[in-house]
C-alpha atoms as a PDB file:
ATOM      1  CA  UNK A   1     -40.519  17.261   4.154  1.00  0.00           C
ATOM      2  CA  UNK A   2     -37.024  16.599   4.768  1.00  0.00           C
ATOM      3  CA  UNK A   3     -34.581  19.520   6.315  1.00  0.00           C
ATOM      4  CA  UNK A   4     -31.555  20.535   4.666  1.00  0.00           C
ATOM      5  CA  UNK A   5     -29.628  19.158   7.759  1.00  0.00           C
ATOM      6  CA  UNK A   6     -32.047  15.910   7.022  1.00  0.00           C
ATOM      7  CA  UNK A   7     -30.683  15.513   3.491  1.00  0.00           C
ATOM      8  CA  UNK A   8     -27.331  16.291   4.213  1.00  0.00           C
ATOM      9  CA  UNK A   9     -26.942  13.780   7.052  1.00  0.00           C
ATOM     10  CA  UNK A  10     -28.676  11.401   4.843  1.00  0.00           C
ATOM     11  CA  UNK A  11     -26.166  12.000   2.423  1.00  0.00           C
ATOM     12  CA  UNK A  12     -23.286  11.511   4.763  1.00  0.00           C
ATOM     13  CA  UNK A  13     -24.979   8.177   6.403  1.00  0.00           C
ATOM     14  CA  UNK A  14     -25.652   6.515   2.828  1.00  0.00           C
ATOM     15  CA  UNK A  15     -21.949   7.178   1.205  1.00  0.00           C
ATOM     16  CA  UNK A  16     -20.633   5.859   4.648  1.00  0.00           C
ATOM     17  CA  UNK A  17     -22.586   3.096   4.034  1.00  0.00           C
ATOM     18  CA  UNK A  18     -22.157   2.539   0.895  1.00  0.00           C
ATOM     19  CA  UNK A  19     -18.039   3.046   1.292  1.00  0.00           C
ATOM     20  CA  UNK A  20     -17.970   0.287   3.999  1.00  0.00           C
ATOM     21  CA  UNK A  21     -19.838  -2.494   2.371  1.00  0.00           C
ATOM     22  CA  UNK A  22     -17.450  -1.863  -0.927  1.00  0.00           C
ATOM     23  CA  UNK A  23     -14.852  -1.888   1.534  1.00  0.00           C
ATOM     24  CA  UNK A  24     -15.798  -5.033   3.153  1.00  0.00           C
ATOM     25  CA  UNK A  25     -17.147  -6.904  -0.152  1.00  0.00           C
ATOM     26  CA  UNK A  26     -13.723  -6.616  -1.716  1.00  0.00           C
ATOM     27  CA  UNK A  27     -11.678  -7.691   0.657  1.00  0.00           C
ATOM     28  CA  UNK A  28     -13.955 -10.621   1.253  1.00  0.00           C
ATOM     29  CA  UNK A  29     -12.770 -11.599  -2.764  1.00  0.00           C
ATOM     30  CA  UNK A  30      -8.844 -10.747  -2.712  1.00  0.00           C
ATOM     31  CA  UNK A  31      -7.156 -14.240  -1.789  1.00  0.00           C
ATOM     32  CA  UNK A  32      -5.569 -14.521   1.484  1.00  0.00           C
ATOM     33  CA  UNK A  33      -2.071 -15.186   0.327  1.00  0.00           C
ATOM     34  CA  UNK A  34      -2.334 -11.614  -1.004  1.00  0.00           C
ATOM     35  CA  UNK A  35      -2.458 -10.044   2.341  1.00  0.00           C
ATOM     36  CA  UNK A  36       0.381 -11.594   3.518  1.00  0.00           C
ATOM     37  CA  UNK A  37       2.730 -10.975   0.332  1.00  0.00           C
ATOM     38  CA  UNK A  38       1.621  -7.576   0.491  1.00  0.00           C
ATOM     39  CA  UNK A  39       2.908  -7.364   3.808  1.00  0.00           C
ATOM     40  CA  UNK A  40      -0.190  -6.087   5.429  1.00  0.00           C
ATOM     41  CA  UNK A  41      -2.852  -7.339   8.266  1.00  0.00           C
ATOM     42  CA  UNK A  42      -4.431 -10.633   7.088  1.00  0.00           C
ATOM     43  CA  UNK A  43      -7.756 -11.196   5.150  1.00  0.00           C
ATOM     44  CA  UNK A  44      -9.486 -11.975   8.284  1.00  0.00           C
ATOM     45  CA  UNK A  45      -8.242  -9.020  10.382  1.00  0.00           C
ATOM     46  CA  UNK A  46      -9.256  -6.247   7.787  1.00  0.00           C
ATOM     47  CA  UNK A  47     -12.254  -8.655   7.209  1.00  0.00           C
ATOM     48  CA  UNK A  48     -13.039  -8.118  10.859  1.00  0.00           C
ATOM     49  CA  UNK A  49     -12.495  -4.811  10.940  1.00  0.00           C
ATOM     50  CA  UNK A  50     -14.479  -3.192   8.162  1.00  0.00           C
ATOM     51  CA  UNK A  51     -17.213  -5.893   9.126  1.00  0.00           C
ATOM     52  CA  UNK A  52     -16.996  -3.849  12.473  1.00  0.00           C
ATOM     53  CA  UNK A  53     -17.300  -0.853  10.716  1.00  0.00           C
ATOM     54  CA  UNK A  54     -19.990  -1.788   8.564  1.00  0.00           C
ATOM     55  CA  UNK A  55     -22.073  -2.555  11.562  1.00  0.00           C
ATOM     56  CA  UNK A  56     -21.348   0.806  13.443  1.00  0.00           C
ATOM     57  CA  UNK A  57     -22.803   2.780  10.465  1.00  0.00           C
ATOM     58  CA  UNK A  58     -25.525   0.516  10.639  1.00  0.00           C
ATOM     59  CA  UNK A  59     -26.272   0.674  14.278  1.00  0.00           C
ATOM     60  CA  UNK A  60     -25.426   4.506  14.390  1.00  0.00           C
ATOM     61  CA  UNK A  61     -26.958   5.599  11.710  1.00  0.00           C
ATOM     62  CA  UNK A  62     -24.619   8.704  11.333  1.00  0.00           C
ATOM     63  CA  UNK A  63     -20.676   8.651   9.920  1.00  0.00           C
ATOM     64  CA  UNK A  64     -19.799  11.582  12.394  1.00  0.00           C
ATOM     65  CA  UNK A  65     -20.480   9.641  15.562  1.00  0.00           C
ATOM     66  CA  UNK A  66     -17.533   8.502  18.009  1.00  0.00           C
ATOM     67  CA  UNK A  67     -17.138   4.969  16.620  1.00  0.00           C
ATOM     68  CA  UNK A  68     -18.624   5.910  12.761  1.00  0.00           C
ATOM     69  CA  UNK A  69     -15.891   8.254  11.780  1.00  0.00           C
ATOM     70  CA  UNK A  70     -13.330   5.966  12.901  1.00  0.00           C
ATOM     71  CA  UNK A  71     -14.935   3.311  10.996  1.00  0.00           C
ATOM     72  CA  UNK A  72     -15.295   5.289   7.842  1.00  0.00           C
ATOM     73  CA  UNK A  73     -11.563   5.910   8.189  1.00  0.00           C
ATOM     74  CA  UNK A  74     -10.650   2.356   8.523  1.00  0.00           C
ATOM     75  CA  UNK A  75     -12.654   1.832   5.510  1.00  0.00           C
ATOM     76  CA  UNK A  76     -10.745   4.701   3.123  1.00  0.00           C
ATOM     77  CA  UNK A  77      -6.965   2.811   4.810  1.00  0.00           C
ATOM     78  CA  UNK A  78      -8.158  -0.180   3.692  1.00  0.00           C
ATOM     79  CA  UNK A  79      -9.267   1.031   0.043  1.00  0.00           C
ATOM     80  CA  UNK A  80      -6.229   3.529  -0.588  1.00  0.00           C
ATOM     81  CA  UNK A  81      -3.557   1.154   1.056  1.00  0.00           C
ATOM     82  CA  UNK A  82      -4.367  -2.481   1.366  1.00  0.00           C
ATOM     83  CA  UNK A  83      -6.585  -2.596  -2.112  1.00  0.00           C
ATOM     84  CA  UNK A  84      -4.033  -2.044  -4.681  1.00  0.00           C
ATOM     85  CA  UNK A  85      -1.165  -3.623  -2.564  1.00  0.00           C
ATOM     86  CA  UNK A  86      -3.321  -6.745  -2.627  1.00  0.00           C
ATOM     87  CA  UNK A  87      -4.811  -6.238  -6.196  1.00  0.00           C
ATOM     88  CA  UNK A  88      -0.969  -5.469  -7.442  1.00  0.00           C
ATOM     89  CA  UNK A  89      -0.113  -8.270  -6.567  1.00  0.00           C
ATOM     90  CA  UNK A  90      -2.795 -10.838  -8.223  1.00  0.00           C
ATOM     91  CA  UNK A  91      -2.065  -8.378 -11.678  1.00  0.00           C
ATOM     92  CA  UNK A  92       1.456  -8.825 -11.709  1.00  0.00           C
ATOM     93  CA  UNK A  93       1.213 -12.544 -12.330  1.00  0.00           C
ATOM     94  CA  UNK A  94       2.969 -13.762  -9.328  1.00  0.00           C
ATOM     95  CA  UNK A  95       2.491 -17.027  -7.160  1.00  0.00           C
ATOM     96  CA  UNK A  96       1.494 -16.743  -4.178  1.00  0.00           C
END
């Protein structure tokens, strides 16, 4: 039988998880050009980075470790920032 601490830490490691990979999987689709029109680190940096993070959830197994809650953090930057500076930009019709 799983512990309330149990469940809650599973909880916590499989919406990290789960945060990351959406992260990573859409900035793997936006176009390159997007980045850079946007102004903000290029495809393969963030692509890097939340691939990085991705892996430390993995590895860790918990978001509240030294390296996982900087990773989850990268991962919310990257979908509250970068995401709809990028996806603005392929809406709005222009050229890249």
């Amino acid at each position: 039988m799983l512990s309330f601490q149990g469940a809650v830490y599973a909880v916590l490691f499989y919406a990290a998880l789960a945060l990351t990979v959406w992260a990573l999987a859409d900035a793997l689709i936006r176009p390159a050009a997007g980045y850079v029109a946007a102004g903000k680190l290029t495809k393969p940096g963030w692509a890097a980075i939340l691939g990085l993070s991705v892996l430390v959830i993995v590895v860790f197994q918990t978001p509240l470790s030294f390296l996982g809650l900087p990773a989850v953090i990268a991962a919310i930057v990257y979908l509250v920032d970068v995401r709809p500076a990028v996806r603005g930009l392929s809406r709005g019709g222009n050229s890249w």
